[in-house]
PDB file of N, CA and C in Angstrom:
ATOM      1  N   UNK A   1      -2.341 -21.910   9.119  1.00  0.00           N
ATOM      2  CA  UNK A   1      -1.841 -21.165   7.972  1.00  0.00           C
ATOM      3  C   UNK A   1      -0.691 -21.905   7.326  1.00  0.00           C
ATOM      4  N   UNK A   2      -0.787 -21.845   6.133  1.00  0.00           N
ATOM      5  CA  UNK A   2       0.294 -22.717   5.535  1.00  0.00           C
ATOM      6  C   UNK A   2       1.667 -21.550   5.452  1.00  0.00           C
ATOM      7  N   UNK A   3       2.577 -22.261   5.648  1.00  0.00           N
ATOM      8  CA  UNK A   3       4.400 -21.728   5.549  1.00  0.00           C
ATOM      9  C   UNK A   3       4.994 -21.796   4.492  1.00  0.00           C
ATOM     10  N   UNK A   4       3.939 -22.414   3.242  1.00  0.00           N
ATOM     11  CA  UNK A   4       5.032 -22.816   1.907  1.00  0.00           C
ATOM     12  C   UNK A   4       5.724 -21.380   1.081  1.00  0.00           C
ATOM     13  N   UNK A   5       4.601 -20.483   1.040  1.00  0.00           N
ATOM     14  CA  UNK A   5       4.653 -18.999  -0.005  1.00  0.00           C
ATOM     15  C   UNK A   5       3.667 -18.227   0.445  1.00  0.00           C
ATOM     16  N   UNK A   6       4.269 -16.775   0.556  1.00  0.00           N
ATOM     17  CA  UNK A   6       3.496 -15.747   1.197  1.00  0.00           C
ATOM     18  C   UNK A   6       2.413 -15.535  -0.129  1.00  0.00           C
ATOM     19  N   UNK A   7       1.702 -15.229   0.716  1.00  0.00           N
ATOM     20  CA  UNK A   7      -0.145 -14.738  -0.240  1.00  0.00           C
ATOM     21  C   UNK A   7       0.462 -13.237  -1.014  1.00  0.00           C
ATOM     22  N   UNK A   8       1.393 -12.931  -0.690  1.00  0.00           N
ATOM     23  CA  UNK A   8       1.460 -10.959  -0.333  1.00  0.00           C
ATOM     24  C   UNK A   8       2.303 -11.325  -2.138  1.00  0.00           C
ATOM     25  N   UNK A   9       1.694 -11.495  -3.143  1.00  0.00           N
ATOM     26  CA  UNK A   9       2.236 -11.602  -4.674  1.00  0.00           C
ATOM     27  C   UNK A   9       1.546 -10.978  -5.484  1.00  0.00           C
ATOM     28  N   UNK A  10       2.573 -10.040  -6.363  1.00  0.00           N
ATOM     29  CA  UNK A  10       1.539  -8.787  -7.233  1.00  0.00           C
ATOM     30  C   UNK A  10       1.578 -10.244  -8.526  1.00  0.00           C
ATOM     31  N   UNK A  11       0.125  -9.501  -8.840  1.00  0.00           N
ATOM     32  CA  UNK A  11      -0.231 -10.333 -10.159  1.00  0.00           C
ATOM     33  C   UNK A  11       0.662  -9.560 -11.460  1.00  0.00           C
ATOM     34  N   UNK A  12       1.095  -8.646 -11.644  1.00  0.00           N
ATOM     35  CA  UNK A  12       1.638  -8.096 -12.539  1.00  0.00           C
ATOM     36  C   UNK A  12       3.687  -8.307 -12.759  1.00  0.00           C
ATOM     37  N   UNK A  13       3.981  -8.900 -12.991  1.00  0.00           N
ATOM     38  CA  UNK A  13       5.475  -8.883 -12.895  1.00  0.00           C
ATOM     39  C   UNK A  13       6.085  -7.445 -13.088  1.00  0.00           C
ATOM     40  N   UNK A  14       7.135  -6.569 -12.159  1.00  0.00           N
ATOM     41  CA  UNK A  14       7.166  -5.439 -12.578  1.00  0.00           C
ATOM     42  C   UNK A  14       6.877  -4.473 -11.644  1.00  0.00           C
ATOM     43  N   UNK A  15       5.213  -5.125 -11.132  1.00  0.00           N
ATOM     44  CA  UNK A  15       4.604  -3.926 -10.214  1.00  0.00           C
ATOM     45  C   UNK A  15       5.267  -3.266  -9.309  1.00  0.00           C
ATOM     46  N   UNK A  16       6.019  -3.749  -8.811  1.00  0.00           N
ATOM     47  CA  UNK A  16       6.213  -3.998  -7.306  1.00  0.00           C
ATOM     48  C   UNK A  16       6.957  -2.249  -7.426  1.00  0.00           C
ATOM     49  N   UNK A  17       7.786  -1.752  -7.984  1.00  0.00           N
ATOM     50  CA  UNK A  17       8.534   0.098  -8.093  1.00  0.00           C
ATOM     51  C   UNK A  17       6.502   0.532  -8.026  1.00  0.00           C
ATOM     52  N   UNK A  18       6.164   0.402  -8.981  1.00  0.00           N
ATOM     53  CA  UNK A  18       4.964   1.092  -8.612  1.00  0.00           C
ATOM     54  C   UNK A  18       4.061   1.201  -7.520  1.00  0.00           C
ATOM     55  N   UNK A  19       3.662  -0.308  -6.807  1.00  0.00           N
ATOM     56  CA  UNK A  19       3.585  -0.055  -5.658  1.00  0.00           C
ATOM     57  C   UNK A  19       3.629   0.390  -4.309  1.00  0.00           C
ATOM     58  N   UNK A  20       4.879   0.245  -4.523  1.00  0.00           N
ATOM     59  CA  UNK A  20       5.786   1.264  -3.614  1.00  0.00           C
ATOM     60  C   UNK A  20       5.175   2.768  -2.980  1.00  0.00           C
ATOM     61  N   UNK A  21       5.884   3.208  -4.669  1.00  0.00           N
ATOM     62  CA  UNK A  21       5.635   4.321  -4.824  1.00  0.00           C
ATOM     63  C   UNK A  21       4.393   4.980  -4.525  1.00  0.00           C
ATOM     64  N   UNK A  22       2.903   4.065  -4.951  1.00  0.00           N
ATOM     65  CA  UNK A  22       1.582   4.417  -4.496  1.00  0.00           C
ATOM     66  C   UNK A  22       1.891   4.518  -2.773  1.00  0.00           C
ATOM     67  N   UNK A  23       2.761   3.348  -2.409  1.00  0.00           N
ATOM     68  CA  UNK A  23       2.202   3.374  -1.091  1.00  0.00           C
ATOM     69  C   UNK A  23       2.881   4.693   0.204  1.00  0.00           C
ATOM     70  N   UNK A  24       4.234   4.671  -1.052  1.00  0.00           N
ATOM     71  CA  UNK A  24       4.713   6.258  -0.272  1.00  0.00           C
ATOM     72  C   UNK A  24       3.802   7.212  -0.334  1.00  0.00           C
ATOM     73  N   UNK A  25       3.505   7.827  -1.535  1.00  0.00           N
ATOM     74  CA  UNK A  25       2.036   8.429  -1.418  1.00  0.00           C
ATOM     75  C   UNK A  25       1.313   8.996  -0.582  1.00  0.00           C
ATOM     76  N   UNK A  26       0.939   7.751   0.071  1.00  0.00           N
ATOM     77  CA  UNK A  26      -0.554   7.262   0.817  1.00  0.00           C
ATOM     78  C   UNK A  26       0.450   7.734   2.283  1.00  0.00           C
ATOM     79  N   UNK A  27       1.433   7.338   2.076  1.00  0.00           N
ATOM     80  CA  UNK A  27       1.590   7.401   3.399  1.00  0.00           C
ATOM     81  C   UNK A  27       1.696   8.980   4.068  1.00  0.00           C
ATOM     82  N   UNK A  28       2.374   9.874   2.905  1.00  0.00           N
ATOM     83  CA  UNK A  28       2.299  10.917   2.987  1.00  0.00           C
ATOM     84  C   UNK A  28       1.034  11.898   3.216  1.00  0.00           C
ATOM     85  N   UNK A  29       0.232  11.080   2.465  1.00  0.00           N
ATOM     86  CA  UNK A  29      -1.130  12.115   1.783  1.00  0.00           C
ATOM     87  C   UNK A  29      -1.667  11.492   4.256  1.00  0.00           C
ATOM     88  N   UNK A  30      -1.546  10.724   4.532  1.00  0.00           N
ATOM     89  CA  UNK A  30      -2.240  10.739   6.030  1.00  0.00           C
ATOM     90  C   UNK A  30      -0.865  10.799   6.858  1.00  0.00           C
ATOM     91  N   UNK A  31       0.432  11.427   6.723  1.00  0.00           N
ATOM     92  CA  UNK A  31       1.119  11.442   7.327  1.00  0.00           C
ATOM     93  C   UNK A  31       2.059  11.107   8.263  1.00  0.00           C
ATOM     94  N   UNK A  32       2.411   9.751   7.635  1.00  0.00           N
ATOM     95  CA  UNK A  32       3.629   8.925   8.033  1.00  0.00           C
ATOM     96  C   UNK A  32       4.746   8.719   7.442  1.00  0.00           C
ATOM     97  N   UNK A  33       5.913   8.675   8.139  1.00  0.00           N
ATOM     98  CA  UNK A  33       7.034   8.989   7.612  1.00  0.00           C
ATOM     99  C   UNK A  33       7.273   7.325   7.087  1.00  0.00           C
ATOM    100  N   UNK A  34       7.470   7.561   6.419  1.00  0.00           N
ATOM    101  CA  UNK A  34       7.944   6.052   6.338  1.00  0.00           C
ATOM    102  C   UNK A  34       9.719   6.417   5.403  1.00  0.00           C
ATOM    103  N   UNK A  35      10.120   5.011   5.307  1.00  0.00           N
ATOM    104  CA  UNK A  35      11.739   5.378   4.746  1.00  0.00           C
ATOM    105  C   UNK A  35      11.406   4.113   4.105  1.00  0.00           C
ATOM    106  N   UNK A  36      12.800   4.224   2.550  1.00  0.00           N
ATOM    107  CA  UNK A  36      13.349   3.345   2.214  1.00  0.00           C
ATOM    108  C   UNK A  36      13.471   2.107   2.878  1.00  0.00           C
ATOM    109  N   UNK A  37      13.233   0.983   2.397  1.00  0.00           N
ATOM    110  CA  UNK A  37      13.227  -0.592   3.561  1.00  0.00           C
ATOM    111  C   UNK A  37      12.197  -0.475   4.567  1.00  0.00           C
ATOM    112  N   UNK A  38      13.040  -0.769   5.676  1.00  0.00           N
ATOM    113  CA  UNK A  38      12.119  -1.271   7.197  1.00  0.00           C
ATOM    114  C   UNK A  38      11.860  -0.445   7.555  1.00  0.00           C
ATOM    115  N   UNK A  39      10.829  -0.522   8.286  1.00  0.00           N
ATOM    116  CA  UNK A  39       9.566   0.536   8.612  1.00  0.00           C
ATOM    117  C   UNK A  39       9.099  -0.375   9.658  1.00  0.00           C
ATOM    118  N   UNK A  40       9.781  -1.359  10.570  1.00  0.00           N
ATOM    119  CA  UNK A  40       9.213  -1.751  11.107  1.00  0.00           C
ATOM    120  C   UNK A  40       9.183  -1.243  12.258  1.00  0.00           C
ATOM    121  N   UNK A  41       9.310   0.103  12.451  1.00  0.00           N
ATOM    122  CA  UNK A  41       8.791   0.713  13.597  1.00  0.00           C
ATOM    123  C   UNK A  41       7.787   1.676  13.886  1.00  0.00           C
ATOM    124  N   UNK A  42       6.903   1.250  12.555  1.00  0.00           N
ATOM    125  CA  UNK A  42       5.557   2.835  12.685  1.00  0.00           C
ATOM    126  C   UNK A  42       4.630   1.640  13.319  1.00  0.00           C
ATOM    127  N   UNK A  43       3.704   2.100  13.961  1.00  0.00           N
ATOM    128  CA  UNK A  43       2.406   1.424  14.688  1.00  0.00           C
ATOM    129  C   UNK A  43       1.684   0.655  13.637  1.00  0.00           C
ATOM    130  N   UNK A  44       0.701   0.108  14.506  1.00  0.00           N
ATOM    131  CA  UNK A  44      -0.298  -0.829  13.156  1.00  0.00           C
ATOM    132  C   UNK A  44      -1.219   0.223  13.104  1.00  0.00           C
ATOM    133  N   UNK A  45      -1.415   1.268  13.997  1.00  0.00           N
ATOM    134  CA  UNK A  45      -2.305   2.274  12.821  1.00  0.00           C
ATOM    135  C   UNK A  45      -2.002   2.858  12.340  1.00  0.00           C
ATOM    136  N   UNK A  46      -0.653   3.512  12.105  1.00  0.00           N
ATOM    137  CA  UNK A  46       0.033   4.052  11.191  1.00  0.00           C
ATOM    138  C   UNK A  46      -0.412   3.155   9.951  1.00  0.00           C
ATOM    139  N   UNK A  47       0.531   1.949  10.010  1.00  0.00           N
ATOM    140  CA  UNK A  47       0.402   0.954   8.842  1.00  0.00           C
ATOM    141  C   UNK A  47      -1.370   1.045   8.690  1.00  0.00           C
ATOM    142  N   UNK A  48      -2.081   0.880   9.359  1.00  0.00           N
ATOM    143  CA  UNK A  48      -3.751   0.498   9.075  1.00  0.00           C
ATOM    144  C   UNK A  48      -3.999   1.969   8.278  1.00  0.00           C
ATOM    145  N   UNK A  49      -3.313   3.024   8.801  1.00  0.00           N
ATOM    146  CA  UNK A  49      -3.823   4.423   7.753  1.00  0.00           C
ATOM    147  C   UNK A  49      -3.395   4.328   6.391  1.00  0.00           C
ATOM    148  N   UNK A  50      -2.350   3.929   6.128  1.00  0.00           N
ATOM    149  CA  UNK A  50      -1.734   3.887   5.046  1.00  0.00           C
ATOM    150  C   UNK A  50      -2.631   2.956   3.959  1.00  0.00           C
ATOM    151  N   UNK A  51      -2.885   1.872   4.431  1.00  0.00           N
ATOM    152  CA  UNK A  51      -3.981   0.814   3.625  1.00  0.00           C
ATOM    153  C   UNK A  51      -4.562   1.245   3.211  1.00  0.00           C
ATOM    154  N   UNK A  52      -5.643   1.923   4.248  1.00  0.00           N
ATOM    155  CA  UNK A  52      -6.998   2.468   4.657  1.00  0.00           C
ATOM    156  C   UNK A  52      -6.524   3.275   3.339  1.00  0.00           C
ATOM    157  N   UNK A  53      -5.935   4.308   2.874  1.00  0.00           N
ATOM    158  CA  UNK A  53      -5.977   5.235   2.354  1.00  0.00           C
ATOM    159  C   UNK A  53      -5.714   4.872   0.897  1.00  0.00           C
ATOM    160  N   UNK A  54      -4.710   3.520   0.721  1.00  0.00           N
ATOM    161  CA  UNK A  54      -4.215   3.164  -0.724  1.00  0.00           C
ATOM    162  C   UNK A  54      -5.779   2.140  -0.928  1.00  0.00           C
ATOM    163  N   UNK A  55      -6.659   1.875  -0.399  1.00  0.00           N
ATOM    164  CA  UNK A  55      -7.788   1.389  -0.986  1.00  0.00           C
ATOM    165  C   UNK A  55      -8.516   2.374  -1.054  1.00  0.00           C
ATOM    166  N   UNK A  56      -8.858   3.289  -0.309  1.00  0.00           N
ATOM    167  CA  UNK A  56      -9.654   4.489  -0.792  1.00  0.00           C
ATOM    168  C   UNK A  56      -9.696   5.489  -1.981  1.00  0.00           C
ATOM    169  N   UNK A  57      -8.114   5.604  -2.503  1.00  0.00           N
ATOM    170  CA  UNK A  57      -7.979   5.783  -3.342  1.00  0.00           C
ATOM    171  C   UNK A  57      -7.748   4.613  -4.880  1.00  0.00           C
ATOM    172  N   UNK A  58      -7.689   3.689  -4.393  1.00  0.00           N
ATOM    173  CA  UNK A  58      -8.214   2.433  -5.366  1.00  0.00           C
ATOM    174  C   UNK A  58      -9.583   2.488  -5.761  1.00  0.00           C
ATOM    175  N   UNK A  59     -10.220   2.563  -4.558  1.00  0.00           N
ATOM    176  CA  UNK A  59     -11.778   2.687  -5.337  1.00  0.00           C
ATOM    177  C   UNK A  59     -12.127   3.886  -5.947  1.00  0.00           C
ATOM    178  N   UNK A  60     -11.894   5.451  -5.332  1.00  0.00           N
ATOM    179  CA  UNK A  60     -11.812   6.151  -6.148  1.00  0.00           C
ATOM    180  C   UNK A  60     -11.998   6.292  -7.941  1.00  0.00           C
ATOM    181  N   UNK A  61     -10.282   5.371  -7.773  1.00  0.00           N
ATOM    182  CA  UNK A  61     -10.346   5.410  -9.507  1.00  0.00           C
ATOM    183  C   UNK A  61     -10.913   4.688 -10.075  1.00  0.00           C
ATOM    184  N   UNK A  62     -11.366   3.784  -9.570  1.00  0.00           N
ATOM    185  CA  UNK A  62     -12.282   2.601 -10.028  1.00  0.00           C
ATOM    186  C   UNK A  62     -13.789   3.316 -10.219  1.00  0.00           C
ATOM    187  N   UNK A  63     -14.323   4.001  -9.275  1.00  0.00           N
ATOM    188  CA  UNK A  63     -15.240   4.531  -9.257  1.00  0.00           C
ATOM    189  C   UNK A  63     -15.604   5.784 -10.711  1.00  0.00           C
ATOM    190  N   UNK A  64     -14.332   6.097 -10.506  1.00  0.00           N
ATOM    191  CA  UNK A  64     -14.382   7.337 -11.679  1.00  0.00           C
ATOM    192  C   UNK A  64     -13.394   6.682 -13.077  1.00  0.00           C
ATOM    193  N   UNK A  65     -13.762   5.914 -13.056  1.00  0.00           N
ATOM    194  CA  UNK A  65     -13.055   4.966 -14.654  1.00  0.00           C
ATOM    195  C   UNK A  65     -14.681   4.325 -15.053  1.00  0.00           C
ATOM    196  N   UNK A  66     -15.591   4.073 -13.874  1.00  0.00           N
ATOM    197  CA  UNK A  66     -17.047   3.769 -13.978  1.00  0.00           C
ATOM    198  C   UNK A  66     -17.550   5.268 -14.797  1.00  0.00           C
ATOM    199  N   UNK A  67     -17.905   6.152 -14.871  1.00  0.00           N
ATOM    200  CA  UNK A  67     -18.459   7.786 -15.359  1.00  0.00           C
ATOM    201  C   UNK A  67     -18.359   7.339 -16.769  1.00  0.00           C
TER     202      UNK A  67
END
């Protein structure tokens, strides 16, 4: 794996408050607490629910922007 620059870059300049915010959300809508900053103490399935859930609802709208 290369060390030069993390992959983890929103294509949108800006995004990143919105992101967030989706991902508080998500975290709520399957029930993890998460806080402001580090969070580096919820599990990786905590973190794996949270994903799991901000792509589910990605396709969602994708799905229903298709109709």
């Amino acid at each position: 794996m290369s060390s030069s620059k993390s992959s983890n870059r929103l294509v949108v300049p800006g995004a990143r408050d919105a992101m967030d915010k989706f991902k508080m959300e998500a975290a709520r809508e399957v029930g993890v607490n998460l806080q402001d900053g580090y969070n580096g103490d919820i599990t990786a399935r905590q973190a794996g629910s949270i994903g799991g859930q901000m792509v589910k609802k990605m396709i969602e709208s994708y799905e229903n922007g298709m109709k």
